[in-house]
Protein backbone atom coordinates (compact mmCIF):
# COMPACT_ATOMS: atom_id res chain seq x y z
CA UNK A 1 103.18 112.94 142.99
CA UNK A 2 101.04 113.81 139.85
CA UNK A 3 98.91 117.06 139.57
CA UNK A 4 96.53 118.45 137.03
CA UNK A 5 98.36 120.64 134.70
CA UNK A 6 97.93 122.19 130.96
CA UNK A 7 99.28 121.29 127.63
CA UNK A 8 100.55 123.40 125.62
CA UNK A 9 100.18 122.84 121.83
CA UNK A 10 101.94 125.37 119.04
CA UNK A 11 101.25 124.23 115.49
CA UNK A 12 103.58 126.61 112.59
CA UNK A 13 101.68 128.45 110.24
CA UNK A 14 101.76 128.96 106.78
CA UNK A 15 99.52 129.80 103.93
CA UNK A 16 96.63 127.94 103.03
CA UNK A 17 97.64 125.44 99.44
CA UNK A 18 94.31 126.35 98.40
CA UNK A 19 94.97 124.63 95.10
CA UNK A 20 95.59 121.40 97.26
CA UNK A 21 92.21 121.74 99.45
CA UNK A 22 90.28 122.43 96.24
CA UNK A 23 91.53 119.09 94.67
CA UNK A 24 90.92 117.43 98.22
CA UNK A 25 87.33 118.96 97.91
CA UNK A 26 86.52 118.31 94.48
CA UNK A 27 87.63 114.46 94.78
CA UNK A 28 85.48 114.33 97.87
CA UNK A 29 82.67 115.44 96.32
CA UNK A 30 83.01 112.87 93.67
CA UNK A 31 83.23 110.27 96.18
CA UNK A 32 80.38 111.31 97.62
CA UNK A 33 82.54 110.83 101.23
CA UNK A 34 85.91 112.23 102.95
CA UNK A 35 89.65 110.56 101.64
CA UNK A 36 90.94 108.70 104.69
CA UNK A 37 93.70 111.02 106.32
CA UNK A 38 96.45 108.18 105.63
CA UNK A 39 95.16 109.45 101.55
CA UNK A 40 95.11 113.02 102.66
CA UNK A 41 99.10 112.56 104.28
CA UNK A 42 100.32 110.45 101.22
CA UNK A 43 99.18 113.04 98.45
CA UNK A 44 100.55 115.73 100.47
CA UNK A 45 104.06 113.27 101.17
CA UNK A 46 103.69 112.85 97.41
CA UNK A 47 103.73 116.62 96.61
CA UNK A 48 106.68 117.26 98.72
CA UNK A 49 108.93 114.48 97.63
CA UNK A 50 107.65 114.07 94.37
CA UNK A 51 108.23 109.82 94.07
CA UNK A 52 107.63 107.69 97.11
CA UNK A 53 107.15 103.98 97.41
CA UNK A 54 105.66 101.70 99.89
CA UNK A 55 108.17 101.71 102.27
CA UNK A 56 109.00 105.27 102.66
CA UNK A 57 105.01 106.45 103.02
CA UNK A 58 104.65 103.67 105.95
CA UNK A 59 107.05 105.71 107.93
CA UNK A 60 105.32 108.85 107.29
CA UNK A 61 101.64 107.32 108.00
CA UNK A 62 103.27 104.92 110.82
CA UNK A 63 101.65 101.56 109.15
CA UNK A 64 103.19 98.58 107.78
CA UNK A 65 104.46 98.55 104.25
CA UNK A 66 101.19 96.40 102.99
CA UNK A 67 98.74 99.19 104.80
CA UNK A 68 100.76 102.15 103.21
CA UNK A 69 101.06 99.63 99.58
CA UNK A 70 96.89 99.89 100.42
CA UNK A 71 96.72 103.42 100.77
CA UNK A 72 99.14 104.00 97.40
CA UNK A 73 96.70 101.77 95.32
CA UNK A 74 93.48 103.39 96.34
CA UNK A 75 94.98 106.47 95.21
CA UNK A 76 96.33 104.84 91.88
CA UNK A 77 92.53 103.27 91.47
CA UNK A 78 91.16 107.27 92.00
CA UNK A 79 93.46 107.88 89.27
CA UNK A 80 94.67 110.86 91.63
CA UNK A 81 98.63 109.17 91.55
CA UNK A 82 100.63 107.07 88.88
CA UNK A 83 102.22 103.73 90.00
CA UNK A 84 105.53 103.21 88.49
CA UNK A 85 107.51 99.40 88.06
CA UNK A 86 106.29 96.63 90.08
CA UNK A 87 107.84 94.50 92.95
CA UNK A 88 110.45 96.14 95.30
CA UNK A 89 111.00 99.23 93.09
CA UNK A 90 107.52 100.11 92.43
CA UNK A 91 106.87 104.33 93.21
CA UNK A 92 104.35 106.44 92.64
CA UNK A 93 103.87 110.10 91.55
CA UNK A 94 101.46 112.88 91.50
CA UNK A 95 99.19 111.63 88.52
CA UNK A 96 99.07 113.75 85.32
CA UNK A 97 95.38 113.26 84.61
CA UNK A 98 93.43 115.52 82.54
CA UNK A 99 90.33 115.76 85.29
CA UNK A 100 93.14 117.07 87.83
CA UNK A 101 94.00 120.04 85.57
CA UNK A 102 92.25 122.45 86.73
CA UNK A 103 92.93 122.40 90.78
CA UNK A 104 95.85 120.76 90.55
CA UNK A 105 97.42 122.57 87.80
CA UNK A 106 98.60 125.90 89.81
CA UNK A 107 100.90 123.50 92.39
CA UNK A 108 101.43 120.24 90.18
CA UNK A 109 105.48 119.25 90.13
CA UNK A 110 106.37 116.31 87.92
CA UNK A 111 109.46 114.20 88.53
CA UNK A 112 112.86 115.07 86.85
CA UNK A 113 114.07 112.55 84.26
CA UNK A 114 112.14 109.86 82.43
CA UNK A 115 109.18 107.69 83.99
């Protein structure tokens, strides 16, 4: 027998990455529009881990590899991440552009070793 009941939810919390909303904000505002949230969960995937390709950000925005290889090449075409090889071993990174300097330059971690 079901019965009306309550959900509970409990989200952690942390500090704000203000340096992160402000580049979310000041791309926005370029756009004239809000980044899709798959955008919004690949840049902050990207920031995390540093190099991701298509297969690995699918899991995290629970698409198919061609909708997350969609997501990763709006972002490249923003200019707001780098693409790196092509075919199967293509990744991408936190771009290094100079109009991301200024918001993205307190939290912006580049990959270790060559590109």
């Amino acid at each position: 027998m079901l019965t009306a009941g309550f959900v509970i939810v409990q989200m952690g919390t942390s500090d704000a990455d203000i340096a992160f909303l402000a580049l979310v904000m000041k791309e926005e505002d370029n756009l004239g529009k809000a980044l899709y949230i798959d955008s919004l969960i690949a840049l902050s995937t990207l920031r995390l881990y540093r190099r991701l390709n298509r297969q690995e950000l699918a899991r995290f925005i629970q698409k198919s590899e061609d909708g997350a290889g969609r997501v990763l090449e709006a972002l490249v075409e923003l200019g707001l991440i780098q693409s790196h090889g092509g075919g199967s071993v293509r990744s991408y990174t936190m771009s290094q552009s100079p109009h991301l300097q200024n918001p993205w330059a307190a939290c912006r971690i580049y990959p270790s070793g060559g590109i």
